[in-house]
Structures are given as C-alpha cells and as structure tokens.
C-alpha atoms as a PDB file:
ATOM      1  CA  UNK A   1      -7.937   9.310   6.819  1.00  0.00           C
ATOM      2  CA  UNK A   2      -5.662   6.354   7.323  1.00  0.00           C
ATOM      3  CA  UNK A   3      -2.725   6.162   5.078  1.00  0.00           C
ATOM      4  CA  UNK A   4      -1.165   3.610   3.360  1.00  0.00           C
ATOM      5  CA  UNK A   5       2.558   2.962   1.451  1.00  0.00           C
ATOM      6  CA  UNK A   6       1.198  -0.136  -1.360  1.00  0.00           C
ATOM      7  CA  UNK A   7       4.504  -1.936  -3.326  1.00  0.00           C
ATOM      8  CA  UNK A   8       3.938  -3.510  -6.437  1.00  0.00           C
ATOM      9  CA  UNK A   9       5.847  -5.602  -8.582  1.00  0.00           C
ATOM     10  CA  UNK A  10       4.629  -6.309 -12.131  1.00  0.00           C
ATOM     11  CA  UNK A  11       4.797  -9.035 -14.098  1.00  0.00           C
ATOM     12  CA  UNK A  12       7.256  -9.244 -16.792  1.00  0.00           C
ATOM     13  CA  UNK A  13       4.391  -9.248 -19.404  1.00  0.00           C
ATOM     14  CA  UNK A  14       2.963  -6.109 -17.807  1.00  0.00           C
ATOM     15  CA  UNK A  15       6.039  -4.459 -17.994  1.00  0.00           C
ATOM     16  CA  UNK A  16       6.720  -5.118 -21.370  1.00  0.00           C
ATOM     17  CA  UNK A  17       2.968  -3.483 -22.615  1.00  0.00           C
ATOM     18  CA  UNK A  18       4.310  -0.207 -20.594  1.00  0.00           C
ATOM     19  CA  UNK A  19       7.786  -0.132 -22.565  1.00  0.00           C
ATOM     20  CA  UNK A  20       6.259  -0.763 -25.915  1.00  0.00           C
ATOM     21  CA  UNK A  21       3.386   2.118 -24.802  1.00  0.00           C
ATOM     22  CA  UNK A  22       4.359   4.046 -21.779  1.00  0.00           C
ATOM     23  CA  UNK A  23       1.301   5.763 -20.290  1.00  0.00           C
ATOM     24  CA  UNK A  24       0.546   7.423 -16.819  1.00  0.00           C
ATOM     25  CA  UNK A  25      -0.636   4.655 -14.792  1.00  0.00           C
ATOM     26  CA  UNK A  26      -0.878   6.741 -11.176  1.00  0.00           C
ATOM     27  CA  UNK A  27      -4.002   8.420 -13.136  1.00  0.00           C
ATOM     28  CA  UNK A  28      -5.726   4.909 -13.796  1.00  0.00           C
ATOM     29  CA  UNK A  29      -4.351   4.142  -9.965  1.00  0.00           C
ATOM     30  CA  UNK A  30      -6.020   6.886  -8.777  1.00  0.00           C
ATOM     31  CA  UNK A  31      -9.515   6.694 -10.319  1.00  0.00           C
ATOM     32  CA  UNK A  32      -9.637   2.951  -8.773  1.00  0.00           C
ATOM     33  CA  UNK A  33      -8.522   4.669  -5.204  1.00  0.00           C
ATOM     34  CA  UNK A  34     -11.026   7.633  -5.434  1.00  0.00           C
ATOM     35  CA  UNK A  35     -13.732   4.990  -6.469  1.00  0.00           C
ATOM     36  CA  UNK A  36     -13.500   3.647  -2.754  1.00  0.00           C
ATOM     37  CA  UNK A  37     -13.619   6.526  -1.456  1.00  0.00           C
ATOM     38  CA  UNK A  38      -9.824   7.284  -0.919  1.00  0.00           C
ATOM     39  CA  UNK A  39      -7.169   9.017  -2.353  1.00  0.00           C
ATOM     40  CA  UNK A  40      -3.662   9.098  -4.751  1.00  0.00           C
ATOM     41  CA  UNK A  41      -1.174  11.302  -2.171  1.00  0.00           C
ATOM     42  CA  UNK A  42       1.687  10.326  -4.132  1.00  0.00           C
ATOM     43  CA  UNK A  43       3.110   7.933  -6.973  1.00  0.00           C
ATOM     44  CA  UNK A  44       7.111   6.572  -8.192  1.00  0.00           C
ATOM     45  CA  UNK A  45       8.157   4.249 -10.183  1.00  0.00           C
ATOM     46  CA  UNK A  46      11.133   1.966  -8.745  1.00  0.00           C
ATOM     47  CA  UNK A  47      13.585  -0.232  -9.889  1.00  0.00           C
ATOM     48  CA  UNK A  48      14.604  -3.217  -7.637  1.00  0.00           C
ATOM     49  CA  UNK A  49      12.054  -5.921  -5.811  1.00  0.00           C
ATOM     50  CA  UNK A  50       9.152  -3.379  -6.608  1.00  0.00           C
ATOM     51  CA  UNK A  51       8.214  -1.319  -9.656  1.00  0.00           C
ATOM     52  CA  UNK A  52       6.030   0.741  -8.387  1.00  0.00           C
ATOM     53  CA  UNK A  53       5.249   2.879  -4.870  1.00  0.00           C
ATOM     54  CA  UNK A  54       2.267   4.574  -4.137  1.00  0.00           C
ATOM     55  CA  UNK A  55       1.112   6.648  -1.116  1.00  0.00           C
ATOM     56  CA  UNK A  56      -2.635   6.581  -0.869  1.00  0.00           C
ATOM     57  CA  UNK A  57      -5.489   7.737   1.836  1.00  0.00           C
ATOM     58  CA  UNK A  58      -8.103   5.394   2.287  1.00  0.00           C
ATOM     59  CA  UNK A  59     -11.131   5.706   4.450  1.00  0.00           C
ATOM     60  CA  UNK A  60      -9.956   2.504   6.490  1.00  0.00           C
ATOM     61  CA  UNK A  61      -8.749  -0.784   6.236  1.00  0.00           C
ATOM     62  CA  UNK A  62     -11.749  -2.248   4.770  1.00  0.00           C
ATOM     63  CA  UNK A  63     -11.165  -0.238   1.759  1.00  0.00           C
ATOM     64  CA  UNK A  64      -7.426  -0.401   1.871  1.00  0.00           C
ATOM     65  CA  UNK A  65      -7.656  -4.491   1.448  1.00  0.00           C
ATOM     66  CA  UNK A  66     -10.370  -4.152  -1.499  1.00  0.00           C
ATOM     67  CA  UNK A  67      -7.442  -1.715  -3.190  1.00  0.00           C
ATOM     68  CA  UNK A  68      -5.039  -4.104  -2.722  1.00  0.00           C
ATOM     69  CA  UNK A  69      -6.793  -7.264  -3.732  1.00  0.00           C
ATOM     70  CA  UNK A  70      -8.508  -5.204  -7.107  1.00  0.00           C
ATOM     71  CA  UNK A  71      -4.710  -5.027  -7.744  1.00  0.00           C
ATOM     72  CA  UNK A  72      -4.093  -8.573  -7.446  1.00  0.00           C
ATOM     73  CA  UNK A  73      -6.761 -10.040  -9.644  1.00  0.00           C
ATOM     74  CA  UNK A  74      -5.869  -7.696 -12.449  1.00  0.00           C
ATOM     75  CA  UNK A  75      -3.706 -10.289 -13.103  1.00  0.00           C
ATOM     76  CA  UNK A  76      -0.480  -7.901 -14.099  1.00  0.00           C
ATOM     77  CA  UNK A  77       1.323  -7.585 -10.949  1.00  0.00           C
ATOM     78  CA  UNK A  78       2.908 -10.451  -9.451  1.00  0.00           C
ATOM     79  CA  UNK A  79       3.250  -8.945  -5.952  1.00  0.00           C
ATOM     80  CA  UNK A  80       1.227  -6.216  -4.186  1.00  0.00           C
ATOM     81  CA  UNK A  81       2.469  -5.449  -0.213  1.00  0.00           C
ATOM     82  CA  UNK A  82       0.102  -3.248   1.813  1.00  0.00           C
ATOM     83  CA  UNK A  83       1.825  -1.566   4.791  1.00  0.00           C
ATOM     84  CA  UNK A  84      -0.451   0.869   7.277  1.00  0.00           C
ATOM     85  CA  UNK A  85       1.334   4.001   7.957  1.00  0.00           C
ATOM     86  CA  UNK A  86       0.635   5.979  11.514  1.00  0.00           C
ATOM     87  CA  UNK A  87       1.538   9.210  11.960  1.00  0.00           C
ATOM     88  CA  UNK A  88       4.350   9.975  14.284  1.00  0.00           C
ATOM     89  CA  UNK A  89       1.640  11.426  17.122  1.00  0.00           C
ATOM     90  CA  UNK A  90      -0.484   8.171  16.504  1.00  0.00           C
ATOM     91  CA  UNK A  91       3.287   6.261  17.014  1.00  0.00           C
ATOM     92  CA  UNK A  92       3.850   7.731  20.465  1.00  0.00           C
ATOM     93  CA  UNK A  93       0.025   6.963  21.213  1.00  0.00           C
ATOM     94  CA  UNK A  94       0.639   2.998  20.576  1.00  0.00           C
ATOM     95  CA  UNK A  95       3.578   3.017  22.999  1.00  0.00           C
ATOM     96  CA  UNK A  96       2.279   4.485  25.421  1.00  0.00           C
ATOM     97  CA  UNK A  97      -0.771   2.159  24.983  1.00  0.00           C
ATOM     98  CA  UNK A  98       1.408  -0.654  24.857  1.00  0.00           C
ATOM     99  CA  UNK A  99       3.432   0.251  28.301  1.00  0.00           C
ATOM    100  CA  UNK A 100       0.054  -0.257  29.859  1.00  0.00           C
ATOM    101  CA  UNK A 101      -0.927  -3.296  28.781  1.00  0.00           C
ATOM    102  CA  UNK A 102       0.459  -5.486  31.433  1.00  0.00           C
ATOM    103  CA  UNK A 103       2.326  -7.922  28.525  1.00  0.00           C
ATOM    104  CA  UNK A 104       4.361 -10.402  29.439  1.00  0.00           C
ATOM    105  CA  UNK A 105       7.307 -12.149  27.739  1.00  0.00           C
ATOM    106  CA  UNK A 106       7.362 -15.613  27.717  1.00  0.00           C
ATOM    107  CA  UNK A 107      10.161 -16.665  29.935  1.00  0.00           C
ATOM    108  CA  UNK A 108      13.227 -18.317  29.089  1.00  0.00           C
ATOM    109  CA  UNK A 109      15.366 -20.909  30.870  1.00  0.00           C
END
C-alpha cells in the first residue's frame, strides 16, 4: 500500500483541551485510518510549525485525501499537509521513467 507522511498543526484551542486532559490521540488517529481501509505505521508529537507527524498506509490516494480532509473539518487543526512517500525502488523507477520522456525545458534567451 501507498504510504503517506500527514503534518498537522492544531489550533491553539485544541491544544489547550490536550494539556488540561492529555490522552492518546494516534489511537483515535488510527481507528479513522483503519476505517478507510488503511493503516497507523507510526505516530510523534512535534514541537515547531507542526504538532503532530504521522506515518500512515492507505489503500491509495483516494483514501489518503478523504484522511486528510476528515482532519480538516474537525475543525481542531489549523493546518493538515499530505506528502506521498515512494519507496526508494519506486524513486529510481520515476527517473528512469522520466529520462524517457522526451521533456523539454523551455528555452531561455
């Protein structure tokens, strides 16, 4: 299955309902991602533009952008940034795909 890194920063309201009643949220995180049909590889809370970093499997990008927007409209997260993660083999696959293609730069002056 595909797998995805997903950022999230919380809002300052959120943040203050998990200091005054820290819980495990990777647990309600990954109910959500098993519910369409992927799953929670790994979870860490960060400090800095994001809160939170998850590592998740999802059966493609379909479900990976119905994840990320049920994250939005929960309304406790003020930013949510989905980036598609290939696997080192699948890397060397796109280059090699991409030397073929014929592409050409636009041409300066």
């Amino acid at each position: 299955m595909p797998s995805y890194l997903v950022q999230v920063a919380y809002t300052s309201e959120a943040m203050a309902a998990m200091i005054k009643k820290p819980h495990d949220r990777a647990s309600v995180v990954g109910k959500a991602v098993a519910k369409l049909g992927g799953s929670l590889k790994e979870a860490w809370l960060t400090f800095g533009d994001y809160d939170t970093v998850v590592l998740v499997e999802m059966p493609d990008n379909v479900s990976a952008a119905a994840f990320a927007m049920a994250i939005s409209a929960g309304g406790s997260c003020s930013a949510v940034k989905t980036t598609p993660l290939l696997s080192i083999e699948e890397g060397i696959t796109a280059m090699k795909k991409a030397a073929g293609s014929g592409y050409k730069p636009v041409a300066g002056k």
